[in-house]
Each structure stands twice: as C-alpha cells, then as structure tokens.
N, C-alpha and C. Protein backbone atom coordinates (compact mmCIF):
# COMPACT_ATOMS: atom_id res chain seq x y z
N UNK A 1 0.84 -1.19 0.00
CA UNK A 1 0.00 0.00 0.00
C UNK A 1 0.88 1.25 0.00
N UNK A 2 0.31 2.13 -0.66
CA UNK A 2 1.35 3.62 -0.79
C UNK A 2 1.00 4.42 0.41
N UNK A 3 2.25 4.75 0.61
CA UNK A 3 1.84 5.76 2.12
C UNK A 3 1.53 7.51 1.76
N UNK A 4 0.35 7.48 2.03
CA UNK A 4 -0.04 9.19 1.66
C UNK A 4 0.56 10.26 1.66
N UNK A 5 1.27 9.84 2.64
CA UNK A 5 2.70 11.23 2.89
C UNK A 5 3.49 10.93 1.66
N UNK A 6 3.53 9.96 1.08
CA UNK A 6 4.63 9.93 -0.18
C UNK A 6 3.66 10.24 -1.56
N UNK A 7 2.74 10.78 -1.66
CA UNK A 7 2.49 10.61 -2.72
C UNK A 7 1.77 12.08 -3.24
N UNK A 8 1.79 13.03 -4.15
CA UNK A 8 1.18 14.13 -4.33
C UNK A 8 -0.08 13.99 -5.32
N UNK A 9 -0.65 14.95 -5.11
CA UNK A 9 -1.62 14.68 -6.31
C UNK A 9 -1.77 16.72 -6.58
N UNK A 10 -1.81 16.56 -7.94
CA UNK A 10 -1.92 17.85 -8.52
C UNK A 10 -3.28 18.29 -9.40
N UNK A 11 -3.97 19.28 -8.44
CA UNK A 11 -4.81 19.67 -9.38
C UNK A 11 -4.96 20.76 -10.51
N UNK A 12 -6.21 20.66 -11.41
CA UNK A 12 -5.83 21.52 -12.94
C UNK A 12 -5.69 22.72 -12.26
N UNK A 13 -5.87 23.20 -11.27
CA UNK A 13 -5.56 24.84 -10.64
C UNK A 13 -4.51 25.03 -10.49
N UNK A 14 -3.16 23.76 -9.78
CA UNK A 14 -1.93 24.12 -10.06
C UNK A 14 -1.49 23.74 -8.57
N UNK A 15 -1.87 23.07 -7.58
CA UNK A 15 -2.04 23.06 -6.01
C UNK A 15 -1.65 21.81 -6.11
N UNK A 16 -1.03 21.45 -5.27
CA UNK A 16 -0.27 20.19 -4.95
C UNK A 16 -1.14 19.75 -3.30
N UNK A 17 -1.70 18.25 -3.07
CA UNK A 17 -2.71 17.94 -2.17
C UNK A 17 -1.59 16.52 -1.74
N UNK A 18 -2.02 16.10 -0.58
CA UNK A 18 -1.96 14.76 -0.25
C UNK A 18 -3.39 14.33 -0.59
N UNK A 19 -3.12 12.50 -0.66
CA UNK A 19 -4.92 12.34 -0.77
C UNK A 19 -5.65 12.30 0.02
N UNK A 20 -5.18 12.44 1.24
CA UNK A 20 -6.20 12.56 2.34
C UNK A 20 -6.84 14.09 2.75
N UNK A 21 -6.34 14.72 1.97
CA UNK A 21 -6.97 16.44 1.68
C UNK A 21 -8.29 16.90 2.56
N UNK A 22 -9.23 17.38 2.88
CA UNK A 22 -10.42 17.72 3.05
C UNK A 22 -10.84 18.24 2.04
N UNK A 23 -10.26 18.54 0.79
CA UNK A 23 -10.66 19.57 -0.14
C UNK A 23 -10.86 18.93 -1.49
N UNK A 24 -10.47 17.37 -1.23
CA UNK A 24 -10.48 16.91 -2.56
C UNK A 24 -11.38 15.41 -1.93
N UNK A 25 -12.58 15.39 -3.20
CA UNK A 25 -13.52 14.83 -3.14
C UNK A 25 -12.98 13.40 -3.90
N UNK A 26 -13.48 12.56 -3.57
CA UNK A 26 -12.71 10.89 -3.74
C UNK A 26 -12.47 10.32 -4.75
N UNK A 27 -13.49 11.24 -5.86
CA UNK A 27 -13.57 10.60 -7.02
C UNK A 27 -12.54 11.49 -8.05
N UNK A 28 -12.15 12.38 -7.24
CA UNK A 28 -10.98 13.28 -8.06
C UNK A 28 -9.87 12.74 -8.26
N UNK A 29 -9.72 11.25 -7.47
CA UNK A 29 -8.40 10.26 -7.31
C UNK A 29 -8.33 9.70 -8.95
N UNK A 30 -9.22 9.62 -9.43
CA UNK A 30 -9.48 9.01 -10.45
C UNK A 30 -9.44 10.07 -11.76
N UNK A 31 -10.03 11.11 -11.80
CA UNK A 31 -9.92 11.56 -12.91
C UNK A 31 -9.30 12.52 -13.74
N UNK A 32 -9.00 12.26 -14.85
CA UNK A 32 -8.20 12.56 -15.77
C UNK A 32 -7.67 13.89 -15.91
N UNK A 33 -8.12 14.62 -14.88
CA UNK A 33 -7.64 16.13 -14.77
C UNK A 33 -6.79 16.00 -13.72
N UNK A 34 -6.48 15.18 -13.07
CA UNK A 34 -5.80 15.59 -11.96
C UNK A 34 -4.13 14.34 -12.04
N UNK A 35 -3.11 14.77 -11.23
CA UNK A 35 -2.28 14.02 -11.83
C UNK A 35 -2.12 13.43 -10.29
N UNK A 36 -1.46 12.17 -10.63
CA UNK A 36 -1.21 11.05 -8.81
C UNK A 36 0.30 10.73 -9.18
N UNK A 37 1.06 11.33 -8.16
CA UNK A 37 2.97 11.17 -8.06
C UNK A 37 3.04 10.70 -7.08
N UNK A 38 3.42 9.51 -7.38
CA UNK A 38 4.22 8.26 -6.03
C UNK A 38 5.60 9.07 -5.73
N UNK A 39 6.15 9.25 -4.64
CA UNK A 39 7.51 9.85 -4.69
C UNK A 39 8.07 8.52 -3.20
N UNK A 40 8.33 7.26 -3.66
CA UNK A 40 8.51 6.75 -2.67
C UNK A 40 9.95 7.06 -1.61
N UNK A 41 9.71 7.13 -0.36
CA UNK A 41 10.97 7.34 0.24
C UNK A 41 11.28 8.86 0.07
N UNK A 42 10.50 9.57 -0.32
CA UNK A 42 10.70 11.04 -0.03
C UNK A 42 9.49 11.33 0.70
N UNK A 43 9.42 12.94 1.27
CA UNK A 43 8.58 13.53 1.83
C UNK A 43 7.78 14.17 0.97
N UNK A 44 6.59 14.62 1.73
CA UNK A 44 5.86 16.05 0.51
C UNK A 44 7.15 17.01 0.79
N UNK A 45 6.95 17.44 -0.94
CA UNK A 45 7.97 18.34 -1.04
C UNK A 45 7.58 19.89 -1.20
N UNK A 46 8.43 20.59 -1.06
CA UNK A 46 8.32 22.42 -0.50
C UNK A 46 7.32 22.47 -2.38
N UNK A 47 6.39 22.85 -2.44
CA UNK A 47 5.96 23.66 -3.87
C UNK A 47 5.60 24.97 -3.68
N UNK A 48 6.28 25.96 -4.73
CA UNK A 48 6.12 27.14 -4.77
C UNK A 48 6.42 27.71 -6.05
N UNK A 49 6.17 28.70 -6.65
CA UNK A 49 6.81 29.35 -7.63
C UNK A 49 8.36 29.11 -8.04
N UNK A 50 8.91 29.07 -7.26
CA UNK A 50 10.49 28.51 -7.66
C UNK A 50 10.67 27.16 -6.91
N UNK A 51 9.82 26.52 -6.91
CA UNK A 51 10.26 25.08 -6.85
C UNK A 51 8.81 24.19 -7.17
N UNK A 52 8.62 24.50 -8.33
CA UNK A 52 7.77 23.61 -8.86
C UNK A 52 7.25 22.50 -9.01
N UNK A 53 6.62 21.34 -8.59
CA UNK A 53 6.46 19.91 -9.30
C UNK A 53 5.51 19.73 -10.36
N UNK A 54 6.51 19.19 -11.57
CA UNK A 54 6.13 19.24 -12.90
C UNK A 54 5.73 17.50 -12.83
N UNK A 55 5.12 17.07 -13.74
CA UNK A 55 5.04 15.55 -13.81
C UNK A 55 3.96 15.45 -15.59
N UNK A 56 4.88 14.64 -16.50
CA UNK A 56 4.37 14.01 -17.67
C UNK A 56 3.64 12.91 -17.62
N UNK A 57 2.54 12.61 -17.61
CA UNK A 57 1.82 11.56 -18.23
C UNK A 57 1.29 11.25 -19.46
N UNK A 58 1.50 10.09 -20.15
CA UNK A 58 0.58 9.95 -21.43
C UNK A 58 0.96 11.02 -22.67
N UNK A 59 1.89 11.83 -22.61
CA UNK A 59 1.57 13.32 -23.18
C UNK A 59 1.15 14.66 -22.96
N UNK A 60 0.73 14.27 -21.63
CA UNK A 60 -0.16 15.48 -20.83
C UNK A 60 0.84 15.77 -19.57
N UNK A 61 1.21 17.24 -19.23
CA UNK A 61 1.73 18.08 -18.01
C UNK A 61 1.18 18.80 -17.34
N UNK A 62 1.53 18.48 -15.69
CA UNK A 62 0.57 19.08 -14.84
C UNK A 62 2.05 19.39 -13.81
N UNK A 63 1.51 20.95 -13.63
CA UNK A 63 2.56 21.79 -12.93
C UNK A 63 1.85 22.29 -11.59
N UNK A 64 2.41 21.89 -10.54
CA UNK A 64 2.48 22.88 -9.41
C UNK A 64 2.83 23.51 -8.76
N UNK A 65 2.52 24.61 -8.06
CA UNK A 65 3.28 25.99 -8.48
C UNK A 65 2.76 26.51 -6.45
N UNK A 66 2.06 25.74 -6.30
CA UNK A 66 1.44 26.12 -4.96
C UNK A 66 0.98 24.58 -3.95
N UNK A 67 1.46 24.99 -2.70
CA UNK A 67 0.87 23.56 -1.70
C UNK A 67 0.12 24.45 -1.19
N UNK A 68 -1.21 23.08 -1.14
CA UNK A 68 -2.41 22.97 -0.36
C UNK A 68 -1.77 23.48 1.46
N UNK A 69 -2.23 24.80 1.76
CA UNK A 69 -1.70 25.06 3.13
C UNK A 69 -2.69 24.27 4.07
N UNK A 70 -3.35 23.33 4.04
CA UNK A 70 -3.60 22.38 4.27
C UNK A 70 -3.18 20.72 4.56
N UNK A 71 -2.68 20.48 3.64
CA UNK A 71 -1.97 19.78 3.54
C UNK A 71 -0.28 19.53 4.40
C-alpha cells in the first residue's frame, strides 16, 4: 500500500494535495484532470513558484506551483 505522505496529487488549478486532503472529493483520485505522483521514500515536497512539481503523463503536463496550506 502507498503511504499518503509519499504521494502528491496535482490539481488543474496548479495546487499540490496529499490524498487525504479535506478539499479533494474521492472521485478526483481518479480523474483525468488531476495528476497522482508516487515519490517513494521522499517527503511532501516544498511547492512554490520557484520550486515547482512538474510531472508528464501519457503526453499530458501538470505543474504545481502552490501547496495545499492544508496539507
């Protein structure tokens, strides 16, 4: 099983979430707008304007530029 702290998920707004969020509804795990980054053996990482997490899927890029201060 993946441990939540290792894993980001990015939404089309640009916000970087864990999945246990309050803000992200369950079925957003799943769809195609949103991107799911295993980062095993690392932490959530700092996202901001100068330290971005970028991630390619399929052809498609999803950038985040901001963490969920939530999260």
């Amino acid at each position: 099983m993946e441990d939540a702290r290792q894993i980001v998920l990015i939404s089309p707004t640009g916000y970087a979430h864990h999945p246990g969020c309050h803000h992200i509804s369950p079925e957003y795990l799943e769809h195609p707008a949103w991107a799911k980054i295993a980062l095993p053996g690392i932490p959530f990482p700092t996202v901001d304007e100068q330290r971005p997490v970028t991630v390619t899927i399929g052809g498609r890029t999803w950038t985040a530029t901001r963490r969920c201060p939530d999260c």
